[in-house]
Every structure is written in structure tokens, then in C-alpha cells.
C-alpha atoms as a PDB file:
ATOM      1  CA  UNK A   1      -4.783  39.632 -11.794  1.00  0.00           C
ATOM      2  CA  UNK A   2      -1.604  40.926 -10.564  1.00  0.00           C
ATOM      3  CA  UNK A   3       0.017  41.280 -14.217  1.00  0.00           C
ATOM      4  CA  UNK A   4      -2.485  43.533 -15.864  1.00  0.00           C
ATOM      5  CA  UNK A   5      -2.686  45.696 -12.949  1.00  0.00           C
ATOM      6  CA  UNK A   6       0.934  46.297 -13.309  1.00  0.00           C
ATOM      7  CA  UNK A   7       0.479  46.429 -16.851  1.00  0.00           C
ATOM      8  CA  UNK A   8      -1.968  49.481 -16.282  1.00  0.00           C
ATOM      9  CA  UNK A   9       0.075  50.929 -13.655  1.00  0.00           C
ATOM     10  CA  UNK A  10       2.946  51.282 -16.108  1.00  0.00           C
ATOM     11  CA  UNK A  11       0.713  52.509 -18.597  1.00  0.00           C
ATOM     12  CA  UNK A  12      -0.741  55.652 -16.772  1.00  0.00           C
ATOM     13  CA  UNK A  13       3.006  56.532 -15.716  1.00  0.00           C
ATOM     14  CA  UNK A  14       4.059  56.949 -18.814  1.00  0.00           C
ATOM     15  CA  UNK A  15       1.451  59.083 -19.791  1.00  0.00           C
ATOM     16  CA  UNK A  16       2.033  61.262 -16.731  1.00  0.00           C
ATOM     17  CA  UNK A  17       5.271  61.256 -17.625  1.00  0.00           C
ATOM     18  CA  UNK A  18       4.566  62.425 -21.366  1.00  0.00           C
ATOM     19  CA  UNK A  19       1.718  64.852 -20.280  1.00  0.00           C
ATOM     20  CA  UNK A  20       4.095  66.766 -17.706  1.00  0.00           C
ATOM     21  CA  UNK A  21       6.871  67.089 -20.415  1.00  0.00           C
ATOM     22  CA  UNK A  22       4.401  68.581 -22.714  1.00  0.00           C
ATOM     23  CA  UNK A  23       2.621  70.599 -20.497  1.00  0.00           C
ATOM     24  CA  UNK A  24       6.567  71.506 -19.345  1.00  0.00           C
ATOM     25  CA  UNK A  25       7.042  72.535 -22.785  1.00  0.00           C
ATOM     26  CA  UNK A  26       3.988  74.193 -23.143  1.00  0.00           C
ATOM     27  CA  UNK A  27       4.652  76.345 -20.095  1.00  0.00           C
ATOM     28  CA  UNK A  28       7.781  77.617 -21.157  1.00  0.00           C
ATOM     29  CA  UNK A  29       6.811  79.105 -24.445  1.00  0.00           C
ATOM     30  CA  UNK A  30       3.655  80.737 -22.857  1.00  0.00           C
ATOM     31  CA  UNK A  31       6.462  81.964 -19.948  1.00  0.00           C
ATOM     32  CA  UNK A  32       8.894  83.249 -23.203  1.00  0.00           C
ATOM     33  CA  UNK A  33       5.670  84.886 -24.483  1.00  0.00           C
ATOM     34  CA  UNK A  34       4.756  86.569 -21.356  1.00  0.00           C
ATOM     35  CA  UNK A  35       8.464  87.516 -21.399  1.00  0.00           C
ATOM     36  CA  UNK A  36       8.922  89.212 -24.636  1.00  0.00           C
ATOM     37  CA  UNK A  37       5.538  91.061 -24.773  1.00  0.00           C
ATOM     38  CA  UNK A  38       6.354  92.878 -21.467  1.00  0.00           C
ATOM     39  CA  UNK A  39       3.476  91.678 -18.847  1.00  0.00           C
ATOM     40  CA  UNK A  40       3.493  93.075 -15.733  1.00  0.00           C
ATOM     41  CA  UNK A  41       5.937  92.838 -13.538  1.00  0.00           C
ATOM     42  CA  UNK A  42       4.524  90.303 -10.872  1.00  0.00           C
ATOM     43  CA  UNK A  43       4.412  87.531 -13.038  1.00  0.00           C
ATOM     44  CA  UNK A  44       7.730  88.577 -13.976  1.00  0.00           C
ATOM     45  CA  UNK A  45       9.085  88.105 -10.496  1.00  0.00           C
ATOM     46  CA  UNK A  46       7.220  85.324  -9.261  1.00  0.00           C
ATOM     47  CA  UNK A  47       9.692  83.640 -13.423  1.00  0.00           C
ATOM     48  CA  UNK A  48      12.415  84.936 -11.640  1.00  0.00           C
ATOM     49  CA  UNK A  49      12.780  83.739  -8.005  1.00  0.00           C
ATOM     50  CA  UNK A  50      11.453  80.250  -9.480  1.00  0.00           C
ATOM     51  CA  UNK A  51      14.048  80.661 -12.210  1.00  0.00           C
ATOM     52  CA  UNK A  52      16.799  81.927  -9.480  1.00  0.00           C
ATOM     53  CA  UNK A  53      15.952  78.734  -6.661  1.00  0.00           C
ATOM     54  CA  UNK A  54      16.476  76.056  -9.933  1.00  0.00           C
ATOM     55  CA  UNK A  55      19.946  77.581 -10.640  1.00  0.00           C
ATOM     56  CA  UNK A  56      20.424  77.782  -7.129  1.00  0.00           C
ATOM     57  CA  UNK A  57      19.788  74.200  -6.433  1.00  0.00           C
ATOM     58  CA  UNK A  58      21.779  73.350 -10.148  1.00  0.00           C
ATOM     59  CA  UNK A  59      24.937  75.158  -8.083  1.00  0.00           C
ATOM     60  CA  UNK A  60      24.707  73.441  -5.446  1.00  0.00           C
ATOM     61  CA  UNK A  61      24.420  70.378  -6.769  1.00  0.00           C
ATOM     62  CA  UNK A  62      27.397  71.267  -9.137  1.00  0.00           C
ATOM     63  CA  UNK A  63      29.266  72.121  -6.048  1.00  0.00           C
ATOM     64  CA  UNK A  64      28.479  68.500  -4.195  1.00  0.00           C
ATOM     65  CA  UNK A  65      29.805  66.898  -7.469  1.00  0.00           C
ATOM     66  CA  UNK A  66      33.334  68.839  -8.152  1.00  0.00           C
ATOM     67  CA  UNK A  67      33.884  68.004  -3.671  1.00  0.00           C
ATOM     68  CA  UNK A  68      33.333  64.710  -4.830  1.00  0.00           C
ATOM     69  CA  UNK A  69      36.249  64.574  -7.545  1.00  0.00           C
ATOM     70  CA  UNK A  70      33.176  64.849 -10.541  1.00  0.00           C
ATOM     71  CA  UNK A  71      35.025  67.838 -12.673  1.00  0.00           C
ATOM     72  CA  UNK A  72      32.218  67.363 -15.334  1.00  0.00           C
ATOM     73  CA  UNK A  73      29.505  70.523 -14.667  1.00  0.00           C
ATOM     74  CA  UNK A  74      27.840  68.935 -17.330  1.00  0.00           C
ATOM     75  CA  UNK A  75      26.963  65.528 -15.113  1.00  0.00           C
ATOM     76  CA  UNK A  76      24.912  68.028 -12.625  1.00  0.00           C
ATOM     77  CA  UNK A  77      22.028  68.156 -15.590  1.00  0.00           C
ATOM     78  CA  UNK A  78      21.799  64.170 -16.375  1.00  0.00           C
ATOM     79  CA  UNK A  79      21.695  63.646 -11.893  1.00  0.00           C
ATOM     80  CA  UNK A  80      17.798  64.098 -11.447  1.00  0.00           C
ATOM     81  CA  UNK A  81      16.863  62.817 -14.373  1.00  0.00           C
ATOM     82  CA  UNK A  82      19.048  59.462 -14.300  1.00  0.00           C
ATOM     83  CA  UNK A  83      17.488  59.123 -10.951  1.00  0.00           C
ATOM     84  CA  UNK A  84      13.586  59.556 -12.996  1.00  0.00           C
ATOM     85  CA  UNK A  85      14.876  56.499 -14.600  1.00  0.00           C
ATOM     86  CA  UNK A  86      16.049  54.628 -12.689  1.00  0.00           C
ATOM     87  CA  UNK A  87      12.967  54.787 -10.614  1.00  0.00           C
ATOM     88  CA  UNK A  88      10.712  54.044 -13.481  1.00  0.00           C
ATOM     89  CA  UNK A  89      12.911  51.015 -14.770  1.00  0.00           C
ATOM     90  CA  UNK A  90      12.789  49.616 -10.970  1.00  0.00           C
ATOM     91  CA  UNK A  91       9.299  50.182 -10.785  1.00  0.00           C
ATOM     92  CA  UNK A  92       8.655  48.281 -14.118  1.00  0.00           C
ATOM     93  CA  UNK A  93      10.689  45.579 -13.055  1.00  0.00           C
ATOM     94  CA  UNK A  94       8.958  45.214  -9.480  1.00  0.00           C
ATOM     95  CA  UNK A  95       5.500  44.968 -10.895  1.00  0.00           C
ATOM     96  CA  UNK A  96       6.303  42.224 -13.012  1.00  0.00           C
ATOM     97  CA  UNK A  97       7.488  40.435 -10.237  1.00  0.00           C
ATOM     98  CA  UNK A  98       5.280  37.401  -9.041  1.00  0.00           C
ATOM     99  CA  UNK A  99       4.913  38.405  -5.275  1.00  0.00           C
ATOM    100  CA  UNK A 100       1.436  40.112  -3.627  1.00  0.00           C
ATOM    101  CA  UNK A 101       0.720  43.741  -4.308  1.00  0.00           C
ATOM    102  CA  UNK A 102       1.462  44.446  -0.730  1.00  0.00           C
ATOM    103  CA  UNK A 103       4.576  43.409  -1.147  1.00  0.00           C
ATOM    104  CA  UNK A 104       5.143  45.194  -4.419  1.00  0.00           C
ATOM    105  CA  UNK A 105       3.967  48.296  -2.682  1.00  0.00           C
ATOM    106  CA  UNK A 106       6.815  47.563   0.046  1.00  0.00           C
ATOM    107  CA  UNK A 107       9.653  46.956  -2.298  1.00  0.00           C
ATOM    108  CA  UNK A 108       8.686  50.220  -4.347  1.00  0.00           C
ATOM    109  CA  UNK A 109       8.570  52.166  -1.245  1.00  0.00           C
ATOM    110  CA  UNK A 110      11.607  51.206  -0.408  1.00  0.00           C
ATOM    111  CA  UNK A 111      12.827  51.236  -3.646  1.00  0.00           C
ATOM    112  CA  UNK A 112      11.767  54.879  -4.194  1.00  0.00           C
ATOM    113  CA  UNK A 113      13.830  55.981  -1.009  1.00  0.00           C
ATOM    114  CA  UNK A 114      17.251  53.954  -1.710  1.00  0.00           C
ATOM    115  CA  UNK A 115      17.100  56.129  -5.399  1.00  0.00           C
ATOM    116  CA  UNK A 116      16.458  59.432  -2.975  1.00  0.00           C
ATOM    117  CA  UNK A 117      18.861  58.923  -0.621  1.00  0.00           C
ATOM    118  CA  UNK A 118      21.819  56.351  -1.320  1.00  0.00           C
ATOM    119  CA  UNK A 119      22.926  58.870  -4.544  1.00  0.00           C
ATOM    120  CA  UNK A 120      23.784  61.723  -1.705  1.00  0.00           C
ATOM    121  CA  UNK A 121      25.128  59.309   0.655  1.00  0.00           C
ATOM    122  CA  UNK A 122      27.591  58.089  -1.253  1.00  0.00           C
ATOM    123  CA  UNK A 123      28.310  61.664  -2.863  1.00  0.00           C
ATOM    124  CA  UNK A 124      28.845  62.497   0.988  1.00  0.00           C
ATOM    125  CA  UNK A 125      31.382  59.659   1.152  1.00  0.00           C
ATOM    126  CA  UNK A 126      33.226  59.896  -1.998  1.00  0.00           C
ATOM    127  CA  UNK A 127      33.823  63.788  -0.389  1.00  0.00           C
ATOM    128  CA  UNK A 128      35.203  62.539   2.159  1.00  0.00           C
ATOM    129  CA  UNK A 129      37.343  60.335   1.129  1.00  0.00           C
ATOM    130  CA  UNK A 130      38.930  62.992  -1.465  1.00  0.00           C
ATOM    131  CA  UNK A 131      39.463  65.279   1.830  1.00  0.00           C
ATOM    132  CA  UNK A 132      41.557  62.308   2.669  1.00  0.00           C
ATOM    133  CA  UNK A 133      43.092  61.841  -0.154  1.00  0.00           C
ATOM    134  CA  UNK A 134      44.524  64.725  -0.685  1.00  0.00           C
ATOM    135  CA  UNK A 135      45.075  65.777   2.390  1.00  0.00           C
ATOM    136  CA  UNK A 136      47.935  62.445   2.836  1.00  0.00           C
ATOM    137  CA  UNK A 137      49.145  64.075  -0.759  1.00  0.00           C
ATOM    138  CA  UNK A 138      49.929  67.893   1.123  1.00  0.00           C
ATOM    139  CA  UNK A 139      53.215  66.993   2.531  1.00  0.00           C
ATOM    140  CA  UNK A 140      54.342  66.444  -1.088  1.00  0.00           C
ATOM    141  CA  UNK A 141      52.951  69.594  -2.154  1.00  0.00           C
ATOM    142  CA  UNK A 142      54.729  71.594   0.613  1.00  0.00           C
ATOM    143  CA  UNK A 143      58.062  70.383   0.083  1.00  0.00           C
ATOM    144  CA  UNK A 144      57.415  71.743  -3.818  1.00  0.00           C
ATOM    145  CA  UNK A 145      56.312  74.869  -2.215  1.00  0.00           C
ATOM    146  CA  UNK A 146      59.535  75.768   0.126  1.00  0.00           C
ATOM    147  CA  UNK A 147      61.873  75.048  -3.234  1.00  0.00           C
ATOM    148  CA  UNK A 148      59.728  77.091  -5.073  1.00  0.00           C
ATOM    149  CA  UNK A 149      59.927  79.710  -2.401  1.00  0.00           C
ATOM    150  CA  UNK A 150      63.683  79.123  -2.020  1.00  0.00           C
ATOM    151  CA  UNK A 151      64.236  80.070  -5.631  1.00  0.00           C
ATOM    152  CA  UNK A 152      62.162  83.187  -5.333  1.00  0.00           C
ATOM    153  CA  UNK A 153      58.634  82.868  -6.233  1.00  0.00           C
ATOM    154  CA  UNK A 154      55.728  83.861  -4.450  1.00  0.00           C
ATOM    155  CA  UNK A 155      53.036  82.013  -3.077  1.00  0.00           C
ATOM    156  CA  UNK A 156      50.843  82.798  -5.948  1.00  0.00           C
ATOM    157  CA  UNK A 157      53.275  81.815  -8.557  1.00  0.00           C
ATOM    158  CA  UNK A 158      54.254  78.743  -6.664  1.00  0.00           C
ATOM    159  CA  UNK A 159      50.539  77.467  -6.428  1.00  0.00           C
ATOM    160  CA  UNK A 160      50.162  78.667  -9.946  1.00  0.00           C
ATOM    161  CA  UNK A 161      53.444  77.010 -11.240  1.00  0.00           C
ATOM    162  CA  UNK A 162      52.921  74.138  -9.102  1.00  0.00           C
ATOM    163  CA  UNK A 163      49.156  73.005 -10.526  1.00  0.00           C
ATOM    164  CA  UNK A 164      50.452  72.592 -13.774  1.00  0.00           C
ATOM    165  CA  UNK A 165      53.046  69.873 -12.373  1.00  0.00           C
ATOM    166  CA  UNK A 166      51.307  67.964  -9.989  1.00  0.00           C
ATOM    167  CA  UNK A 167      48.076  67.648 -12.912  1.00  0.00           C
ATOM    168  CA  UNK A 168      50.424  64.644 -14.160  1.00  0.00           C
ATOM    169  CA  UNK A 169      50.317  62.139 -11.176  1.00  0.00           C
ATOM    170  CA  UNK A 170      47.611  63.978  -8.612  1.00  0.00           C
ATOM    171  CA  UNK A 171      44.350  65.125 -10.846  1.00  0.00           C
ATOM    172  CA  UNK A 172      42.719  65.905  -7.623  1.00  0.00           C
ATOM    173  CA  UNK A 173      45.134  68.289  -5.878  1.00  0.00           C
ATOM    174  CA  UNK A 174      45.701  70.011  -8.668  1.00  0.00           C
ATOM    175  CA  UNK A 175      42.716  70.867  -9.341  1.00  0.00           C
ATOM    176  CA  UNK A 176      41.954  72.176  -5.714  1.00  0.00           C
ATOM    177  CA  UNK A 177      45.495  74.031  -6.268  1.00  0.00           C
ATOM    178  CA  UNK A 178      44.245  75.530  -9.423  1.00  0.00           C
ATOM    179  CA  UNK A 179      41.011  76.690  -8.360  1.00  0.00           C
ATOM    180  CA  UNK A 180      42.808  78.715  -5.231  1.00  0.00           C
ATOM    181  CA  UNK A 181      45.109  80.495  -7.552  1.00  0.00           C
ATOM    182  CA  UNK A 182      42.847  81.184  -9.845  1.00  0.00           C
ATOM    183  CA  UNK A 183      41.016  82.325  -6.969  1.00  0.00           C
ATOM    184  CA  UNK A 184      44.033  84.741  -5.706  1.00  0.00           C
ATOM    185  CA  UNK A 185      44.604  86.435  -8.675  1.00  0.00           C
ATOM    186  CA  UNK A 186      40.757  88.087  -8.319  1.00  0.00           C
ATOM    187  CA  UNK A 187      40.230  87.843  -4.410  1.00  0.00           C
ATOM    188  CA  UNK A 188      43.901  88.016  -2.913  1.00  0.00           C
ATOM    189  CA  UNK A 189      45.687  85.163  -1.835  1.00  0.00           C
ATOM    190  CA  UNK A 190      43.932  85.201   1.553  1.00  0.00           C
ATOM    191  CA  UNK A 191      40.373  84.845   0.763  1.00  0.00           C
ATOM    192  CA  UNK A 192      41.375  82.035  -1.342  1.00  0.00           C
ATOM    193  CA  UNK A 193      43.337  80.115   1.115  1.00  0.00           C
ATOM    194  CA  UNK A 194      40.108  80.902   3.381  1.00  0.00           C
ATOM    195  CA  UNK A 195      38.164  79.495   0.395  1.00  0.00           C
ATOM    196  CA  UNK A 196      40.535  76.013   0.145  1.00  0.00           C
ATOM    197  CA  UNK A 197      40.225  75.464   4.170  1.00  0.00           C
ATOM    198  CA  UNK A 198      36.325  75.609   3.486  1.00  0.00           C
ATOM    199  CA  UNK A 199      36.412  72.964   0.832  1.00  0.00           C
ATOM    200  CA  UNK A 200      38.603  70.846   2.442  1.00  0.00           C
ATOM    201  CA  UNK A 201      37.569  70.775   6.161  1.00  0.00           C
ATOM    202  CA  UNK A 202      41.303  68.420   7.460  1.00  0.00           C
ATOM    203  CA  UNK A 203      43.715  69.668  10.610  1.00  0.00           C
ATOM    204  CA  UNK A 204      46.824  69.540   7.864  1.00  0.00           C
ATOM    205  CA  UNK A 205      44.920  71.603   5.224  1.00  0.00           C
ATOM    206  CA  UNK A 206      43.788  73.797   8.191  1.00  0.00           C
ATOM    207  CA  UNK A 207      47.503  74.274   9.519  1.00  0.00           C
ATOM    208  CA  UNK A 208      48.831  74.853   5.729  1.00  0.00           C
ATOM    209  CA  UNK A 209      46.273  78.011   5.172  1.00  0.00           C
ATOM    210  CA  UNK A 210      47.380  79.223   9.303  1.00  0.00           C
ATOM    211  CA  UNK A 211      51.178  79.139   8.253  1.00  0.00           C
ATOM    212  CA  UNK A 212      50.775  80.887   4.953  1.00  0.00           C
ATOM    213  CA  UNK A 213      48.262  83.159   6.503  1.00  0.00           C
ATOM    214  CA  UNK A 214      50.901  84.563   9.478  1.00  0.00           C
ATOM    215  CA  UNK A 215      53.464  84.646   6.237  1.00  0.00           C
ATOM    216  CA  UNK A 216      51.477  87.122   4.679  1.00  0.00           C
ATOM    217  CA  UNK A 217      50.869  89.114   8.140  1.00  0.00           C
ATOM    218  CA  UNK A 218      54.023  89.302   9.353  1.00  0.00           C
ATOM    219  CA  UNK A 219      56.120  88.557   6.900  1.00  0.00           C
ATOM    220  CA  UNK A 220      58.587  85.649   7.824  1.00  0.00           C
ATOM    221  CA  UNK A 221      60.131  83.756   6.159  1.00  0.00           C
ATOM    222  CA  UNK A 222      58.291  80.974   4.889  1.00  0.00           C
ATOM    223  CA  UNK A 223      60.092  78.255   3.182  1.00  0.00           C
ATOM    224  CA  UNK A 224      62.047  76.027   6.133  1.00  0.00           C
ATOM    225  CA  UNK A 225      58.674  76.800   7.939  1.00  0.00           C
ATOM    226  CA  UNK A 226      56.991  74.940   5.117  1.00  0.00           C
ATOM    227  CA  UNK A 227      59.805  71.863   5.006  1.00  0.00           C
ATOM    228  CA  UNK A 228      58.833  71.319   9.171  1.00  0.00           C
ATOM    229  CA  UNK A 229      55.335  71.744   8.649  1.00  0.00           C
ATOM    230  CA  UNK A 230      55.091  68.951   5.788  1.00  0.00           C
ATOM    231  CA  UNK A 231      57.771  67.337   7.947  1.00  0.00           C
ATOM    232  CA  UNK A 232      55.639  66.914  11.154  1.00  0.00           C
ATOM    233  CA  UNK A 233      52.542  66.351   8.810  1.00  0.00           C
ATOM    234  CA  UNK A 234      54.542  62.925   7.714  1.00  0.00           C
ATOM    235  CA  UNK A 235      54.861  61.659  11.070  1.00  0.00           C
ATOM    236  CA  UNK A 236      51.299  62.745  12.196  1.00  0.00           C
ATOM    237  CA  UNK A 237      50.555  60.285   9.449  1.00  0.00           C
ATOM    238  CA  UNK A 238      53.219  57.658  10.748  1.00  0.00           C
ATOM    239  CA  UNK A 239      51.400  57.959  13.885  1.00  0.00           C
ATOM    240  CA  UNK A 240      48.185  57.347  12.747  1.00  0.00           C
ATOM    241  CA  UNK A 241      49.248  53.883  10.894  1.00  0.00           C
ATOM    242  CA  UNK A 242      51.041  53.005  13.907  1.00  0.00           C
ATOM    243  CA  UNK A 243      47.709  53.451  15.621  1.00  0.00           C
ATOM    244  CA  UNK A 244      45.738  51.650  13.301  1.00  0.00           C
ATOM    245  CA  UNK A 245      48.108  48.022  13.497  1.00  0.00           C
ATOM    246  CA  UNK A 246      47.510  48.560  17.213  1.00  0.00           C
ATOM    247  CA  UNK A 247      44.019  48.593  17.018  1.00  0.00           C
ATOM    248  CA  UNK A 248      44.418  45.804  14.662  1.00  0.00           C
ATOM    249  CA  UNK A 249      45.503  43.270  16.980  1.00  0.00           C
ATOM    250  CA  UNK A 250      41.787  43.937  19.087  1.00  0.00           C
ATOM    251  CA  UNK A 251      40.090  43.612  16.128  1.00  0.00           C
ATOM    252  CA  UNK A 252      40.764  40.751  14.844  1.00  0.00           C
ATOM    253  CA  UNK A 253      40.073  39.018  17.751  1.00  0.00           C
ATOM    254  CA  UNK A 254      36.666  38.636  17.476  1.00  0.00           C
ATOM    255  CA  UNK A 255      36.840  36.821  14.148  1.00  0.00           C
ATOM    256  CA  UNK A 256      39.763  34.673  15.652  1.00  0.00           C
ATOM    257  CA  UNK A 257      37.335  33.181  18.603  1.00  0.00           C
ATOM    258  CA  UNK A 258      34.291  33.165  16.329  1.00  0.00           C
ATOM    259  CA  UNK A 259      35.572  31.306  13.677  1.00  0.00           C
ATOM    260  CA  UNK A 260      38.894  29.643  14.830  1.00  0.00           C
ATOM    261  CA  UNK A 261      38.692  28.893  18.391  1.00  0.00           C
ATOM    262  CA  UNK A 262      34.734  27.525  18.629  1.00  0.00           C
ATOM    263  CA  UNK A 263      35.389  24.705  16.277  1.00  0.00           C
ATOM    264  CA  UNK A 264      38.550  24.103  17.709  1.00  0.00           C
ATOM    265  CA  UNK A 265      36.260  23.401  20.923  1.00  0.00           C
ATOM    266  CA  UNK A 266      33.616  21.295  19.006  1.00  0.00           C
ATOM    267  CA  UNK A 267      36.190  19.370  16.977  1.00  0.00           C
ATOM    268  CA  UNK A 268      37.965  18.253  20.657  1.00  0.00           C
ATOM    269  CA  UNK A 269      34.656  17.592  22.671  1.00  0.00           C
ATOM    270  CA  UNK A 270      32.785  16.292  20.142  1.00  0.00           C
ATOM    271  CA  UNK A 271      34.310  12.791  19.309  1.00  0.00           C
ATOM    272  CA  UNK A 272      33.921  12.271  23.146  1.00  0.00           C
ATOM    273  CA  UNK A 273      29.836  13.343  23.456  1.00  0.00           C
ATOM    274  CA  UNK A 274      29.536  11.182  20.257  1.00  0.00           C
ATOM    275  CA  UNK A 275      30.820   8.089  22.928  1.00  0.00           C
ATOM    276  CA  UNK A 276      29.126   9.132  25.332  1.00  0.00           C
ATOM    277  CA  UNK A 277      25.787   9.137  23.497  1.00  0.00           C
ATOM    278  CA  UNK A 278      26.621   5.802  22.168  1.00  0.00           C
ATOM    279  CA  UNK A 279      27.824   4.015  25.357  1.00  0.00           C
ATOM    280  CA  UNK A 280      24.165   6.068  27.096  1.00  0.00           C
ATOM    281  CA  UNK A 281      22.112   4.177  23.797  1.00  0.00           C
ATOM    282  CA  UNK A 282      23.579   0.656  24.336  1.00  0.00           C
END
């Protein structure tokens, strides 16, 4: 009973799914009709602001994926749609399953909101973790930065000198060192810097942009203030590894009386309840 149930089920998907693409299709060359013959101008709007919130939502979602160390716009058009899929090839693979339809109806539920959700979550994380990553790759960058400055560059040639050479062994900060000098030469050095504090939210990115920032306002000297400020960002870092085998200590604690210091117990008391058991049965 269950098995041709599922059988139909999968059948009148697919033909949703084939009668929305065509009727997609069909949409969009009445809508390029409508367009080209000149209609009037509500119509028109009501194309554009649906139109302007898919590109808006395409952005954003091309936004979440280049945070996320994705440099690929292109992967931003195959995200929905691989997550269609994957949601019809789970739900194919769920009704054929041998288990109640109650319990189908469970495991596609939940099925349906792992495909929603876990994608974003671990787009979240993977942001994160780049923050991270190239945040413990800065001091490296401002050391480059005061020789650079030392010779007689500017900021903006520095970080535009300075992308090209790090794209070898660091992919991900150059890119973020790219994208704020290509940012500077149309908005000013400022706005950019603003621009690379927003994308990467860290205390050591954040006191990078300040430094450079008060440079630019009042006009000291920036290179030795660039060697102490990777300099203390180093032993922030020490600190914070220091902290870390400290904590270490208390955490494996837990694992040492669960697993090492209970049988330890059993192994000594047990031969001698064993005995006692006996000596109790005779």
C-alpha cells in the first residue's frame, strides 16, 4: 500500500515541477511581450520591484558566499536550485523507505527543514571562521605594510602592491586586500577601510582601520606605528593560546574521570563483590 502511494506522490511532483517551469517560461515571454509593446505603466512597475527584490535577494546571497571564502558569483545561481534537488532526491528516497507514512511524513518534515536551514548555518560558520583566519594572518600583512611605507609608498599603493604578493600563499586576504583598494581608488581610502571593518567584524581588523584612519587625519607617521601594532597583535594571540592550554587542563577532566578513573574503581572492587556474592551463595 505504502509503495504505490509513494509511487504517486513522486509522480504528481514531478509534474508540478514541470508545469511551474512551463508556466515559468510561459510567463516570461508574455512579461517580454507586455514589455516591448509598451503597456501601461502599472504592470510595468509591479515587473520591476518583483524584478528589483530577485536581484536583491541574488546580491545578497552573492554577498553571504564571497564572506564565506566562495569567490565564484556564478555558485549564487546553482544555491536554490541544488537545494530543489536535493529535496526532491531525499524525498524520493524517504518514500521508498519501508517505515509507516507517519513516519515518512516526520522524516520529510524534518528533512525539508535540515535542506532550509543547515545550508545558511554552515555559510554562517564558514564566515566566521574566515574572520578568523585572516584576522591571525594581519600581523603578517602589517609588517609588509610599514616596509612598504618605509620605502615610500602610500597606503593605497601598499594595499595595492601588497594583494598581488600575498595572492601566492593567502588567497583569502588578498582578496579582502584587493577589494579595499580597488575600493579606494573610487571611494577614498577611508570609506574603504570603513568598508573592510564591516566585512570583517575582529578587534585586530578593527584597530588596523583606527590606526590608518588617525594616519590619514593627522598625519603621523605611520610605519613603526604599524610594526607595534602587528607586534602587540602577536602576543594578543600568544595570550590567547596560553589561555586555551589553561583551560585545557579543566577540560579534559571530565573525560579523565568518565572514562579512566570509573573503571579503575570497578576493576578494584569488583573481584572482591564477585567473593562476596560467592561466599553469600554457598
Amino acid at each position: 500500500m505504502i509503495l504505490p502511494l509513494s509511487i504517486f506522490f513522486v509522480i504528481v511532483a514531478i509534474a508540478f515541477i514541470i508545469n511551474e517551469g512551463y508556466r515559468s517560461r510561459a510567463r516570461s515571454k508574455r512579461l517580454s511581450t507586455l514589455m516591448i509593446k509598451n503597456q501601461p505603466l502599472m504592470p510595468i512597475k509591479t515587473n520591476r520591484i518583483i524584478i528589483g527584490f530577485a536581484k536583491e535577494q541574488r546580491k545578497d546571497l552573492e554577498q553571504k558566499l564571497l564572506d564565506a571564502g566562495y569567490y565564484n558569483k556564478n555558485l549564487a545561481k546553482y544555491y536554490l536550485p541544488s537545494k530543489v534537488v536535493v529535496a526532491i532526491l531525499a524525498s524520493v528516497f524517504v518514500f521508498f523507505i519501508d517505515i509507516p507514512l507517519l513516519h515518512q511524513l516526520a522524516v520529510l518534515m524534518i528533512v525539508a527543514v535540515s535542506i532550509i536551514i543547515v545550508p545558511d548555518i554552515l555559510l554562517e560558520a564558514r564566515r566566521r571562521y574566515m574572520v578568523r583566519k585572516i584576522s591571525r594572518s594581519l600581523p603578517y600583512l602589517l609588517d609588509m605594510m610599514s616596509v612598504c611605507v618605509q620605502t615610500g609608498m602610500t597606503i593605497e599603493a601598499a594595499l595595492d602592491y601588497l594583494h598581488a604578493e600575498l595572492k601566492a600563499f593567502d588567497r583569502d586576504l588578498s582578496y579582502q586586500i584587493k577589494k579595499t583598494s580597488d575600493s579606494s581608488k573610487i571611494h577614498g581610502i577611508e570609506k574603504a577601510l570603513n568598508d573592510l571593518n564591516y566585512r570583517l567584524p575582529a578587534p585586530e581588523v578593527q584597530s588596523f582601520v583606527l590606526t590608518i584612519v588617525q594616519n590619514l587625519h593627522y598625519g603621523t607617521s605611520v610605519a613603526n606605528i604599524l610594526s607595534d601594532l602587528a607586534e602587540d597583535m602577536r602576543r594578543i594571540q600568544l595570550l590567547r593560546v596560553e589561555e586555551k592550554v589553561g583551560k585545557l587542563a579543566a577540560k579534559m577532566s571530565v573525560p579523565l574521570i568518565l572514562l579512566i578513573m570509573f573503571p579503575i574503581v570497578i576493576l578494584i572492587l569488583a573481584p572482591g563483590v564477585m567473593q562476596v556474592d560467592l561466599n553469600l551463595g554457598q
